[in-house]
PDB file of N, CA and C in Angstrom:
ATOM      1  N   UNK A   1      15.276  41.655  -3.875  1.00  0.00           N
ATOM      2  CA  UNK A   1      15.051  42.998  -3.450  1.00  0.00           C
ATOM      3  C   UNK A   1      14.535  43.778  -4.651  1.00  0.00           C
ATOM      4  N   UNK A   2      13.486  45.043  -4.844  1.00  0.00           N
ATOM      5  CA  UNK A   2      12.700  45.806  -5.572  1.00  0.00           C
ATOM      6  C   UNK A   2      13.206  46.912  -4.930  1.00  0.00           C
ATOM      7  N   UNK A   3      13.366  47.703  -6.002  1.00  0.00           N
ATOM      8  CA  UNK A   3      13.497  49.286  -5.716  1.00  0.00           C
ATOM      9  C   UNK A   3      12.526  49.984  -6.655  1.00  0.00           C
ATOM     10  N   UNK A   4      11.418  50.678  -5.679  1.00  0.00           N
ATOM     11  CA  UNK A   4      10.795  51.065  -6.505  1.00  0.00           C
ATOM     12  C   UNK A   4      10.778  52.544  -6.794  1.00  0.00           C
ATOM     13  N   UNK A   5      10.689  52.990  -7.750  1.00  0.00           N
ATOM     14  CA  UNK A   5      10.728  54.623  -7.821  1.00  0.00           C
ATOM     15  C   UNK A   5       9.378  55.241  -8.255  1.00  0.00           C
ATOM     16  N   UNK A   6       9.504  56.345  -7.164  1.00  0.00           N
ATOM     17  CA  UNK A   6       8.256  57.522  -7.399  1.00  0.00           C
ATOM     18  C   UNK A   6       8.568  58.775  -7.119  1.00  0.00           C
ATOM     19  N   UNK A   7       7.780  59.947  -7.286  1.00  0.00           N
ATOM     20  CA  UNK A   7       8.688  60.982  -7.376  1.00  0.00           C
ATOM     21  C   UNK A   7       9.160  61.642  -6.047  1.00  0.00           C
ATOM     22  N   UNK A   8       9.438  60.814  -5.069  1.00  0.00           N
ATOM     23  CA  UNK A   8      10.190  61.349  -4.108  1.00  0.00           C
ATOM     24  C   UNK A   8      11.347  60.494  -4.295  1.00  0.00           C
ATOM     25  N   UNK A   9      11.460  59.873  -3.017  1.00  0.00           N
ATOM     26  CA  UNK A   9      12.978  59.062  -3.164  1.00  0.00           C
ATOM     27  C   UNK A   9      12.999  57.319  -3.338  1.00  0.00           C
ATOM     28  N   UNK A  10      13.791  56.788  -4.154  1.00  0.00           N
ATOM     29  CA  UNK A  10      13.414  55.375  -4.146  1.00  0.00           C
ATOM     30  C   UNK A  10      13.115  54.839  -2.743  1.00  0.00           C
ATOM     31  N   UNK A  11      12.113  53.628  -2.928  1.00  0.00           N
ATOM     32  CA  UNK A  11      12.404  52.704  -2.043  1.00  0.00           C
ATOM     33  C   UNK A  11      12.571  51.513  -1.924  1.00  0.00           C
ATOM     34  N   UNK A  12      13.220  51.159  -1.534  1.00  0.00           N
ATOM     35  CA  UNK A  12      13.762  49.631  -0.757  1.00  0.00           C
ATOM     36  C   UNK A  12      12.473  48.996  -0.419  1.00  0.00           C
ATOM     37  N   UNK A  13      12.446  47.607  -1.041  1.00  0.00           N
ATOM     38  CA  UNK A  13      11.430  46.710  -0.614  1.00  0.00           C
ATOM     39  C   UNK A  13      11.744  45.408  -0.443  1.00  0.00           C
ATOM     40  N   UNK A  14      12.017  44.864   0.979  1.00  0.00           N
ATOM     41  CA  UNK A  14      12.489  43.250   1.007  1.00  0.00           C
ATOM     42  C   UNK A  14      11.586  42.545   0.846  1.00  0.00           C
ATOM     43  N   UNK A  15      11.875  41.579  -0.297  1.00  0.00           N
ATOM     44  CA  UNK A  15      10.913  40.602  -0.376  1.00  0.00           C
ATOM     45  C   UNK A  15      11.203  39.763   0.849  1.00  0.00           C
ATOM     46  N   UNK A  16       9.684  38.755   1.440  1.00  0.00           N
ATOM     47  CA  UNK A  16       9.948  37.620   2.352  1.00  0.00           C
ATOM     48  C   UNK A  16       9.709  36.468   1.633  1.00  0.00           C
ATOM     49  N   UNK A  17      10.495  35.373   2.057  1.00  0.00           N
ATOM     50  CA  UNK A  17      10.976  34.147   2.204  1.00  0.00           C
ATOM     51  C   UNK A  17      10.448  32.725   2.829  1.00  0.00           C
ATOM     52  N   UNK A  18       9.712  32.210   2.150  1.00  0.00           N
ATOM     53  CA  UNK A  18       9.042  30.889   3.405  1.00  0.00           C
ATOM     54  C   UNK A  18      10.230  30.517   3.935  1.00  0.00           C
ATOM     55  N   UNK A  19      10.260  30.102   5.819  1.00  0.00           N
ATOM     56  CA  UNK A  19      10.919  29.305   5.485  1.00  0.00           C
ATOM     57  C   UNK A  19      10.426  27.962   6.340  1.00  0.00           C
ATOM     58  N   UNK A  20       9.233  27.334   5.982  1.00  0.00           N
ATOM     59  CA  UNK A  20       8.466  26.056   6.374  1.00  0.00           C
ATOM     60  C   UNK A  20       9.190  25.154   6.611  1.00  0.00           C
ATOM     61  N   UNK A  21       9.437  24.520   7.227  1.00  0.00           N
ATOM     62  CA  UNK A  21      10.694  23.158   7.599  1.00  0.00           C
ATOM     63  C   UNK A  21       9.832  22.405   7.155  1.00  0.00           C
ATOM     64  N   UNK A  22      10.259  21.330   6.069  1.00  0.00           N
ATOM     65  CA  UNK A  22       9.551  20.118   5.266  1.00  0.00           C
ATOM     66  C   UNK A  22       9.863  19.303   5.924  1.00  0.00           C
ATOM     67  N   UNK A  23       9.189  17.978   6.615  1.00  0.00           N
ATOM     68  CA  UNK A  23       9.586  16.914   6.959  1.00  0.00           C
ATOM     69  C   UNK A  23       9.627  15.557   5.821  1.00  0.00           C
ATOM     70  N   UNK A  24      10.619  14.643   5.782  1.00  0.00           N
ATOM     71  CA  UNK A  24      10.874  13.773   4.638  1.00  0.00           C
ATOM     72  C   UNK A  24       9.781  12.410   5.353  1.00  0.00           C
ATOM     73  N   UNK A  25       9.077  12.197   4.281  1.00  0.00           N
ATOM     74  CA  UNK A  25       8.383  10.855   4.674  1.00  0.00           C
ATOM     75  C   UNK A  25       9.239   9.450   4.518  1.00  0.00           C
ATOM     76  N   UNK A  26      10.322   9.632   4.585  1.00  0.00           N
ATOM     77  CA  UNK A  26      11.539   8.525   4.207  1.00  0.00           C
ATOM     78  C   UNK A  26      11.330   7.813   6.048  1.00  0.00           C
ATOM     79  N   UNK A  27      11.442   9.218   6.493  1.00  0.00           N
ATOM     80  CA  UNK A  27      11.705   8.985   7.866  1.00  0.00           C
ATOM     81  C   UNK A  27      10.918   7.950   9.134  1.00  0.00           C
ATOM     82  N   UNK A  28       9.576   8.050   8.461  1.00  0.00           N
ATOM     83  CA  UNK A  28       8.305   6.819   8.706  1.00  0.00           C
ATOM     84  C   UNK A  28       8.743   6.025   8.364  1.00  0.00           C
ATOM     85  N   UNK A  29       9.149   5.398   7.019  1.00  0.00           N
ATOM     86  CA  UNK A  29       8.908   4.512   6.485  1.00  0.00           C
ATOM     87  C   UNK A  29      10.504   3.537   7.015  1.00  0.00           C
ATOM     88  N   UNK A  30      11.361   4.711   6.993  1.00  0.00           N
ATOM     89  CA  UNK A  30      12.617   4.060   8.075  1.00  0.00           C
ATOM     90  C   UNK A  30      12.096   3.212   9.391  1.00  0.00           C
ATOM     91  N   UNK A  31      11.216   3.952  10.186  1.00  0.00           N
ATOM     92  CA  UNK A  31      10.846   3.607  11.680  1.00  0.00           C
ATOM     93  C   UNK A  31      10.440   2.327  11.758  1.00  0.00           C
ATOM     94  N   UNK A  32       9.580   2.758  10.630  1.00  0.00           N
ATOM     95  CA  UNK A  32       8.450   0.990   9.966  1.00  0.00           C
ATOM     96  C   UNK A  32       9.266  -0.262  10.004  1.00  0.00           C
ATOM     97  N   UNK A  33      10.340  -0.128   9.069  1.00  0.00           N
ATOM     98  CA  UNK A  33      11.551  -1.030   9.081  1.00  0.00           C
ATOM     99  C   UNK A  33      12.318  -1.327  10.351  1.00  0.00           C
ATOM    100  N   UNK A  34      12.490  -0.250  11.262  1.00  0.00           N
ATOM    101  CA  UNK A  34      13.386  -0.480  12.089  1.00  0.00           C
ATOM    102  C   UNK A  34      12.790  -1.570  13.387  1.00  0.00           C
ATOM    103  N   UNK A  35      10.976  -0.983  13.502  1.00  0.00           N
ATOM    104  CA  UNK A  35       9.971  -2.073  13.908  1.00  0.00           C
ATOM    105  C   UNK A  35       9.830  -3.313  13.399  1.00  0.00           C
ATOM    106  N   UNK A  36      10.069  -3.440  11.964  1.00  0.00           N
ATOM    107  CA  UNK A  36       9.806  -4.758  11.742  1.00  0.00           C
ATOM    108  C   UNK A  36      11.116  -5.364  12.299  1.00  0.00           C
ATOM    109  N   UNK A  37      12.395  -5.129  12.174  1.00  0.00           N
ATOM    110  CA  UNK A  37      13.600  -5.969  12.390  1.00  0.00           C
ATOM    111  C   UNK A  37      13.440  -5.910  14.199  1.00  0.00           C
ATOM    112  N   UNK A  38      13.006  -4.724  14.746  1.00  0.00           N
ATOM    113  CA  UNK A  38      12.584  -5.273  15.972  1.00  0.00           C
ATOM    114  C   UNK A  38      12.163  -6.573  16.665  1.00  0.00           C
ATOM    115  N   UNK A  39      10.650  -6.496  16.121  1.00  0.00           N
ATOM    116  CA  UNK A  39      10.108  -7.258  16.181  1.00  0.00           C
ATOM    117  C   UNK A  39       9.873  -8.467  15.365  1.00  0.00           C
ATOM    118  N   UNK A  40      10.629  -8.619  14.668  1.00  0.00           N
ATOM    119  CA  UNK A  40      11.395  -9.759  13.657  1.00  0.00           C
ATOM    120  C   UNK A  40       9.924 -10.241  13.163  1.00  0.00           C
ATOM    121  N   UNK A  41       9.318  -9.062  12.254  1.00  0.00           N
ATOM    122  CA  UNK A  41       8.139  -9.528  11.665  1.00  0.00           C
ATOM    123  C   UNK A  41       8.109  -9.983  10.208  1.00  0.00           C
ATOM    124  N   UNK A  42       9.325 -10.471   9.860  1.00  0.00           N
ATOM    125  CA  UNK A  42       9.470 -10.863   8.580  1.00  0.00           C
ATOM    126  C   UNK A  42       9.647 -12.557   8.512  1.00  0.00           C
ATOM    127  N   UNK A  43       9.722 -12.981  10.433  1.00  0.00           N
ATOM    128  CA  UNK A  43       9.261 -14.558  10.045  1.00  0.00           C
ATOM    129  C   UNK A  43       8.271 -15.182   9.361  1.00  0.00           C
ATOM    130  N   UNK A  44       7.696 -14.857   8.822  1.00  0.00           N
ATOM    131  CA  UNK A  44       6.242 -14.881   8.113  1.00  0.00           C
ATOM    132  C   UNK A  44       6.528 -15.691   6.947  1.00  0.00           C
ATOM    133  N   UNK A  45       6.191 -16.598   6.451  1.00  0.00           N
ATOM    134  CA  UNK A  45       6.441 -17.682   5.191  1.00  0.00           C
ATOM    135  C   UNK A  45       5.167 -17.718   4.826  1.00  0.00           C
ATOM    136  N   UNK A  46       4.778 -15.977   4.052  1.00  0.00           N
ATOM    137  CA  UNK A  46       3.402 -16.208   3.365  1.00  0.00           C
ATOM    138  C   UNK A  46       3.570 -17.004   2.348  1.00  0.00           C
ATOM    139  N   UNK A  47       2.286 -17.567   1.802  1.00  0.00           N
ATOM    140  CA  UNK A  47       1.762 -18.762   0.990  1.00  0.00           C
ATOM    141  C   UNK A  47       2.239 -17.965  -0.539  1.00  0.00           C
ATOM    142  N   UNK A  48       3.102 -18.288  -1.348  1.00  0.00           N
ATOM    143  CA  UNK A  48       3.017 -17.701  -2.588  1.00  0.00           C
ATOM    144  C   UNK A  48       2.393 -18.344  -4.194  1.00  0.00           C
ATOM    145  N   UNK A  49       1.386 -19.571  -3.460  1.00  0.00           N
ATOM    146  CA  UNK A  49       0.581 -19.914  -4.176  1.00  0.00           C
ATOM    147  C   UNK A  49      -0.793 -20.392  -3.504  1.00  0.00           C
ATOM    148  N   UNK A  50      -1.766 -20.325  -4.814  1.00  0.00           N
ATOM    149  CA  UNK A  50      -2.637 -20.797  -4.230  1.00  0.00           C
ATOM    150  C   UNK A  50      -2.456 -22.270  -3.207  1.00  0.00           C
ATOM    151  N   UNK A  51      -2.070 -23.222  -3.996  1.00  0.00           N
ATOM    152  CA  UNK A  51      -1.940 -24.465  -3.105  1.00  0.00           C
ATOM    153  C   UNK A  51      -1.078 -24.636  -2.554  1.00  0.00           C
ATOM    154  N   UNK A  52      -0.332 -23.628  -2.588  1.00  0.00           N
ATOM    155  CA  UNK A  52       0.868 -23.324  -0.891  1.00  0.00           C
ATOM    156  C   UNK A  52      -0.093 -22.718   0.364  1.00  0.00           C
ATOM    157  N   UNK A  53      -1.390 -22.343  -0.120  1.00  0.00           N
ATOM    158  CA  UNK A  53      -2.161 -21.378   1.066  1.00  0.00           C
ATOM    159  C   UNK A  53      -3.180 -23.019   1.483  1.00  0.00           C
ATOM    160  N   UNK A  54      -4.078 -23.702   0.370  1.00  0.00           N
ATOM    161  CA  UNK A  54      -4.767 -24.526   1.129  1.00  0.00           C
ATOM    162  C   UNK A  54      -3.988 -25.524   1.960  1.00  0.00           C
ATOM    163  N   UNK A  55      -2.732 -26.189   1.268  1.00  0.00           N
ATOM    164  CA  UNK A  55      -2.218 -27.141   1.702  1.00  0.00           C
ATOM    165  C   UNK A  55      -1.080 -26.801   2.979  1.00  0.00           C
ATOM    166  N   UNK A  56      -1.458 -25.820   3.326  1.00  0.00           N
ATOM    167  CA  UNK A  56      -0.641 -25.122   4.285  1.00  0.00           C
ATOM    168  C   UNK A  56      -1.282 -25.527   5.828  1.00  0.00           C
ATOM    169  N   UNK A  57      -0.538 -25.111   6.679  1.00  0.00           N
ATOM    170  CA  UNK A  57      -1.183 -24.589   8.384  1.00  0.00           C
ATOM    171  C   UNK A  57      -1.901 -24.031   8.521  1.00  0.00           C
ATOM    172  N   UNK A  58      -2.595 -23.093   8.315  1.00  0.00           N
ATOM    173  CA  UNK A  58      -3.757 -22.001   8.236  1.00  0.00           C
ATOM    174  C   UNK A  58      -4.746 -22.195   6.849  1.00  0.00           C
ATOM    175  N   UNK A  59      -4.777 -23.191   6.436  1.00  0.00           N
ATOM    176  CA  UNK A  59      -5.432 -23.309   5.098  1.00  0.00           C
ATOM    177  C   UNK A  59      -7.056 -22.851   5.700  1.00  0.00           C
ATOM    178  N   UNK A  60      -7.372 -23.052   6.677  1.00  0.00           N
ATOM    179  CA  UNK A  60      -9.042 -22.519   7.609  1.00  0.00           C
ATOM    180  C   UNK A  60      -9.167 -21.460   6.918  1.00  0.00           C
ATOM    181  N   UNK A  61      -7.959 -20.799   6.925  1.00  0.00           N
ATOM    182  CA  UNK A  61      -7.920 -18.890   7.323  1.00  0.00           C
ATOM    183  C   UNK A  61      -8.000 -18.285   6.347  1.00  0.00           C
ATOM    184  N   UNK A  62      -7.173 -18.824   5.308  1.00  0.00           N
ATOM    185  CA  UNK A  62      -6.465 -18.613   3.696  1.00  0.00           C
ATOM    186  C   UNK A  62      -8.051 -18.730   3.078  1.00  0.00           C
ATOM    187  N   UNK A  63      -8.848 -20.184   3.125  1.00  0.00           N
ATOM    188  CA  UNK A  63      -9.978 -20.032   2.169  1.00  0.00           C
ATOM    189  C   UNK A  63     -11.203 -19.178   2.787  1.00  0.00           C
ATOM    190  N   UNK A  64     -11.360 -19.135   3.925  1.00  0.00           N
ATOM    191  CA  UNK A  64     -12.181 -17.871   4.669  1.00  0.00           C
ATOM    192  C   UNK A  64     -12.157 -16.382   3.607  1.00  0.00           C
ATOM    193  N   UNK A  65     -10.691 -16.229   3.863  1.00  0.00           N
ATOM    194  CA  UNK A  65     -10.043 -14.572   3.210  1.00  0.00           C
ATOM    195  C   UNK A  65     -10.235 -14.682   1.955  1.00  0.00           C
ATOM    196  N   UNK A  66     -10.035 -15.866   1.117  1.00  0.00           N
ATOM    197  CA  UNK A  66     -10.682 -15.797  -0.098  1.00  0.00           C
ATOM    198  C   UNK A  66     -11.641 -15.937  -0.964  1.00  0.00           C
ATOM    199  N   UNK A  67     -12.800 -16.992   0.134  1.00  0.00           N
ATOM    200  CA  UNK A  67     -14.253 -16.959  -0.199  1.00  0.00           C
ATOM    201  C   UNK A  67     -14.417 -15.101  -0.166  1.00  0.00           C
ATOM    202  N   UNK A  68     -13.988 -14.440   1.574  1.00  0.00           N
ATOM    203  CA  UNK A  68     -14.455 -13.664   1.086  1.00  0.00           C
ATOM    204  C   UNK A  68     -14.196 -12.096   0.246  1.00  0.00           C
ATOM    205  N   UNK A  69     -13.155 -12.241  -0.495  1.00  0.00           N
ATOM    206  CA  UNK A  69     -12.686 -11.729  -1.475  1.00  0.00           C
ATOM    207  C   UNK A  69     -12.996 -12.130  -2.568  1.00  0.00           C
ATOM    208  N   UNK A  70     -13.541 -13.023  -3.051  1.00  0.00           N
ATOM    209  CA  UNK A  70     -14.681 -13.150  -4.344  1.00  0.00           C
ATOM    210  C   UNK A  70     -16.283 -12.786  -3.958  1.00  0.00           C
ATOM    211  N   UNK A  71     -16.157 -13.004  -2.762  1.00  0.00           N
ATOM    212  CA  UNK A  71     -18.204 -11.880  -2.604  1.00  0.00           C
ATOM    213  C   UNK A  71     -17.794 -11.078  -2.612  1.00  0.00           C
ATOM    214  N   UNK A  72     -16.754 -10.062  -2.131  1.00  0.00           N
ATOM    215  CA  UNK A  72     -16.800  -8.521  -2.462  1.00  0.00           C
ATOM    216  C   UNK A  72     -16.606  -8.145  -3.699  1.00  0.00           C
ATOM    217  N   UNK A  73     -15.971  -9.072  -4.797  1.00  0.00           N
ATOM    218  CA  UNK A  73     -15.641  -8.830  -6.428  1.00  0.00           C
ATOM    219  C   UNK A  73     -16.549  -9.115  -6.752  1.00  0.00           C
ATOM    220  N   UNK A  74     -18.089  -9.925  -6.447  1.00  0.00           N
ATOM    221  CA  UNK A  74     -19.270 -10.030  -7.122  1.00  0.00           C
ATOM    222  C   UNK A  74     -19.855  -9.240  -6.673  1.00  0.00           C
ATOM    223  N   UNK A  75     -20.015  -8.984  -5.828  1.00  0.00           N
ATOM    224  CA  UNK A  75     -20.987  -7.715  -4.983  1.00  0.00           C
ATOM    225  C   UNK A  75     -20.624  -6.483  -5.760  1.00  0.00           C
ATOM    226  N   UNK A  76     -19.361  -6.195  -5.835  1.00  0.00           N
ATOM    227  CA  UNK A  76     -19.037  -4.777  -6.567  1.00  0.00           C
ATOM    228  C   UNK A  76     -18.946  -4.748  -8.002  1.00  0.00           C
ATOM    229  N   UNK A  77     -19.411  -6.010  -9.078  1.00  0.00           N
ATOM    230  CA  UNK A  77     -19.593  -5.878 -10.179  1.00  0.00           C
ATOM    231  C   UNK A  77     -17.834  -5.944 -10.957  1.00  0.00           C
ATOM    232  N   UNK A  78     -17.304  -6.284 -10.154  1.00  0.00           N
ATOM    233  CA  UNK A  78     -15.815  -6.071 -10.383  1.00  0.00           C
ATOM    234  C   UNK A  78     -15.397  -6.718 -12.244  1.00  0.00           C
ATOM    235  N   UNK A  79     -15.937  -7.862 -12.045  1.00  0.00           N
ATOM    236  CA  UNK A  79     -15.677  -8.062 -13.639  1.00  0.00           C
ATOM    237  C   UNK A  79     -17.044  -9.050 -14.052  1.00  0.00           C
ATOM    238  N   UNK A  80     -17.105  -9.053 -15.612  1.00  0.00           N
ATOM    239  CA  UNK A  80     -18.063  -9.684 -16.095  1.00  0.00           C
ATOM    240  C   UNK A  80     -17.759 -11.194 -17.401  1.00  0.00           C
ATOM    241  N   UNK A  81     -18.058 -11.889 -17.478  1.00  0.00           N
ATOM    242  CA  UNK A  81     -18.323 -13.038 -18.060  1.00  0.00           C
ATOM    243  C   UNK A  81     -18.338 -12.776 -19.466  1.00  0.00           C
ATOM    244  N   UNK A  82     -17.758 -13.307 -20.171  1.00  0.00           N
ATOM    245  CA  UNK A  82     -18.173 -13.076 -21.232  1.00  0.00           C
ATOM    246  C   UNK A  82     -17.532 -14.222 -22.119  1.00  0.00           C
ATOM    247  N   UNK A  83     -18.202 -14.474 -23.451  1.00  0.00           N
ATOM    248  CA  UNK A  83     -17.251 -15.879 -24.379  1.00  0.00           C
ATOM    249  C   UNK A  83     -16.213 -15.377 -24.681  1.00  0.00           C
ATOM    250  N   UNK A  84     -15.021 -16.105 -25.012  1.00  0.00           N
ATOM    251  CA  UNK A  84     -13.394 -16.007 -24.887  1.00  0.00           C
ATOM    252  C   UNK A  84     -13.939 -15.938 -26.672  1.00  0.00           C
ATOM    253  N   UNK A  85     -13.442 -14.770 -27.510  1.00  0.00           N
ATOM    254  CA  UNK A  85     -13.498 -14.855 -28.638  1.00  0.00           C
ATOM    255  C   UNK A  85     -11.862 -15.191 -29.254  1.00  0.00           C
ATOM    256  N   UNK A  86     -12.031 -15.960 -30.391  1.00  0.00           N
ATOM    257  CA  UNK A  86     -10.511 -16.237 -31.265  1.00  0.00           C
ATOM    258  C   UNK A  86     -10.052 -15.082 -31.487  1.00  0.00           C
ATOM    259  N   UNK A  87      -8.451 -15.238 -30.806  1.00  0.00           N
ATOM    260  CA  UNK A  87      -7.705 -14.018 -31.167  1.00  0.00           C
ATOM    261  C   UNK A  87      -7.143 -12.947 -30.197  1.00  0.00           C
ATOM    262  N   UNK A  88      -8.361 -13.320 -29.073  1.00  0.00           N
ATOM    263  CA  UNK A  88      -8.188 -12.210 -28.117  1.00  0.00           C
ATOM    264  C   UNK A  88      -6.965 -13.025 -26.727  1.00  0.00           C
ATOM    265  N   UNK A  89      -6.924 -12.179 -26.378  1.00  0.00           N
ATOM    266  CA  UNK A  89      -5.662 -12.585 -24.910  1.00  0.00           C
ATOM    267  C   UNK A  89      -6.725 -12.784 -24.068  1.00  0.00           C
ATOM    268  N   UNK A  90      -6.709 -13.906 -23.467  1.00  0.00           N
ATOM    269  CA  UNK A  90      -6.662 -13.468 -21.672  1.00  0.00           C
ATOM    270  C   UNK A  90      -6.466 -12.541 -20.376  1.00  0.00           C
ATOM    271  N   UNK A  91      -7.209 -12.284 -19.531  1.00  0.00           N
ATOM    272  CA  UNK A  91      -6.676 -11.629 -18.032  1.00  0.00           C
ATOM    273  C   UNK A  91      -6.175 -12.229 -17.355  1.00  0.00           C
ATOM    274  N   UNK A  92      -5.180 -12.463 -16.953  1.00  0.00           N
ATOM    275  CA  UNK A  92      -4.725 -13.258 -15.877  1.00  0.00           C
ATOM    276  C   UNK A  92      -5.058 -13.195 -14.860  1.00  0.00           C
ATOM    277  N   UNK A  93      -4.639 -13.641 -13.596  1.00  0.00           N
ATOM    278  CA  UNK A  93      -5.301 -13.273 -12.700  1.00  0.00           C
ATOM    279  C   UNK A  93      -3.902 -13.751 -11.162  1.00  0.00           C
ATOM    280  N   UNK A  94      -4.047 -13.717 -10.104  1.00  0.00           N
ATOM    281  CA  UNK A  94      -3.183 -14.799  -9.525  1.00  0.00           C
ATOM    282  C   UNK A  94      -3.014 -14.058  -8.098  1.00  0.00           C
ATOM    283  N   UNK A  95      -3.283 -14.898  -6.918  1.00  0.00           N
ATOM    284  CA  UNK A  95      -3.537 -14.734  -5.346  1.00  0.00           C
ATOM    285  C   UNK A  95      -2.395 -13.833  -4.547  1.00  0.00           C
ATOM    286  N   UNK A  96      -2.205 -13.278  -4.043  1.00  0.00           N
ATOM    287  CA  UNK A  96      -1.555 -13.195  -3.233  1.00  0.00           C
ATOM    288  C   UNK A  96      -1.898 -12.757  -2.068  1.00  0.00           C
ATOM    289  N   UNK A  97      -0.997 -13.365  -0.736  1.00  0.00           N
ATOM    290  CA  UNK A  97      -1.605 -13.526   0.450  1.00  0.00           C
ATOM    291  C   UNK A  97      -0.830 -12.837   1.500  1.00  0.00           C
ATOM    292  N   UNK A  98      -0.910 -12.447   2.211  1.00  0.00           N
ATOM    293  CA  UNK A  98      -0.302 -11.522   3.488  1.00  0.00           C
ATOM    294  C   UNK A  98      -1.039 -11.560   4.606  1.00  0.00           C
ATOM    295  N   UNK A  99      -0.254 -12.169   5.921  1.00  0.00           N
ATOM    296  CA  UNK A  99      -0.783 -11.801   7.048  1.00  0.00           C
ATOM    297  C   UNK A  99      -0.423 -10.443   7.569  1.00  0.00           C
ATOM    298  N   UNK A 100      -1.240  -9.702   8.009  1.00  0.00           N
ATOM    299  CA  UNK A 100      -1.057  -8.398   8.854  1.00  0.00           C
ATOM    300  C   UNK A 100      -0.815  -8.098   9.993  1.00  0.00           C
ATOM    301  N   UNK A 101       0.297  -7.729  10.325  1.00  0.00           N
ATOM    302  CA  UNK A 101       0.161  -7.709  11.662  1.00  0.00           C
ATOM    303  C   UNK A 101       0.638  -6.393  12.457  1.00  0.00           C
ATOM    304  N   UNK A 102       0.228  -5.892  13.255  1.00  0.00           N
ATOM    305  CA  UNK A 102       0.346  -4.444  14.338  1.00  0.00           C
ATOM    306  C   UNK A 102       1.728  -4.713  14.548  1.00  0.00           C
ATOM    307  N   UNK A 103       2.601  -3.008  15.072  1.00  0.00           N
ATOM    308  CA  UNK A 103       3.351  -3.094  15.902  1.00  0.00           C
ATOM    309  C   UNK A 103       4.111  -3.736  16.760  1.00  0.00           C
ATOM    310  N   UNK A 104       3.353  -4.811  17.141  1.00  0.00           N
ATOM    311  CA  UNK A 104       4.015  -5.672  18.274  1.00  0.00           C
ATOM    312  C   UNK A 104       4.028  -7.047  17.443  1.00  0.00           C
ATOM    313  N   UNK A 105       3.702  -7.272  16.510  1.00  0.00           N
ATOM    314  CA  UNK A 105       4.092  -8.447  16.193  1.00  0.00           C
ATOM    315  C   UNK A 105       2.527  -8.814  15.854  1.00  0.00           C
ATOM    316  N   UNK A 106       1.984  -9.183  16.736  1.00  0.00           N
ATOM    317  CA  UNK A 106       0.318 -10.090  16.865  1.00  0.00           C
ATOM    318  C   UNK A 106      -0.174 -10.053  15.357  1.00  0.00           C
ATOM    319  N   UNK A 107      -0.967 -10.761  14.830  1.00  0.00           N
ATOM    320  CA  UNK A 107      -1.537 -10.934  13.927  1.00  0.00           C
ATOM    321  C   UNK A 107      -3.002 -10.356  13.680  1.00  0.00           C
ATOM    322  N   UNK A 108      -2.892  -9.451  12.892  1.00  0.00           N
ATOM    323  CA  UNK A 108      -4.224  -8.289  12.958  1.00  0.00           C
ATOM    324  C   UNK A 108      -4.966  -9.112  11.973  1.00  0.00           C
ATOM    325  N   UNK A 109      -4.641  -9.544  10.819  1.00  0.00           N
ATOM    326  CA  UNK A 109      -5.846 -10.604   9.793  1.00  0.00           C
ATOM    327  C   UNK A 109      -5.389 -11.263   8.228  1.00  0.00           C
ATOM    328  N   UNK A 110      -5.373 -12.083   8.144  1.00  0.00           N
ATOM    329  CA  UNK A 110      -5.064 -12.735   6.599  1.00  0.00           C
ATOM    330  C   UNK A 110      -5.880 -12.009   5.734  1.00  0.00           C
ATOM    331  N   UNK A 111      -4.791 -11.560   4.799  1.00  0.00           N
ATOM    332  CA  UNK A 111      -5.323 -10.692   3.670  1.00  0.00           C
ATOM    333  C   UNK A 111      -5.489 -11.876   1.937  1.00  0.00           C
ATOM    334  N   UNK A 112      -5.796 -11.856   1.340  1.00  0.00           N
ATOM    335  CA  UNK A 112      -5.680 -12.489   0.055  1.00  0.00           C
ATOM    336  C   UNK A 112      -6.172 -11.825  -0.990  1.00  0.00           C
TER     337      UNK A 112
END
């Protein structure tokens, strides 16, 4: 509250107050979970190596997703070649694979 004075009589000035109701994004990400145990989408035994993905059941699918995830890293200039000089470290590098799948379970696409 401000009281301001001038030469008549003070006045009273209420300040206002947001009061915006925030919603918590916890609350999605709860639902998300509560869908997956639904729909028991955590049977999934993604590949956590490369030769867990070829030598696997879906190995078709796995080298598809990863042929084409090295044309989009050449296409976009993603990294460049160069001689390994003495001294210097390495980039590592290393796959990982996820099937995707909607709401209901179904399988939307192998990611790598």
């Amino acid at each position: 509250m401000i009281i301001l004075h001038n030469k008549e009589q003070p006045q009273e000035v209420v300040l206002r107050t947001s009061h915006r109701d925030r919603k918590s994004s916890i609350l999605n990400d709860f639902v998300v979970l509560l869908q997956e145990s639904k729909n028991d989408l955590s049977i999934d035994n993604d590949p956590v190596s490369f030769s867990k993905a070829i030598n696997g059941d879906n190995s078709d699918k796995w080298l598809d997703v990863m042929k084409d995830k090295i044309k989009s890293m050449a296409h976009n200039d993603v990294w460049d070649l160069v001689e390994f000089l003495e001294g210097c470290k390495r980039v590592g590098c290393k796959w990982v694979f996820k099937i995707k799948r909607d709401t209901h379970g179904n399988i939307e696409r192998y990611k790598a």
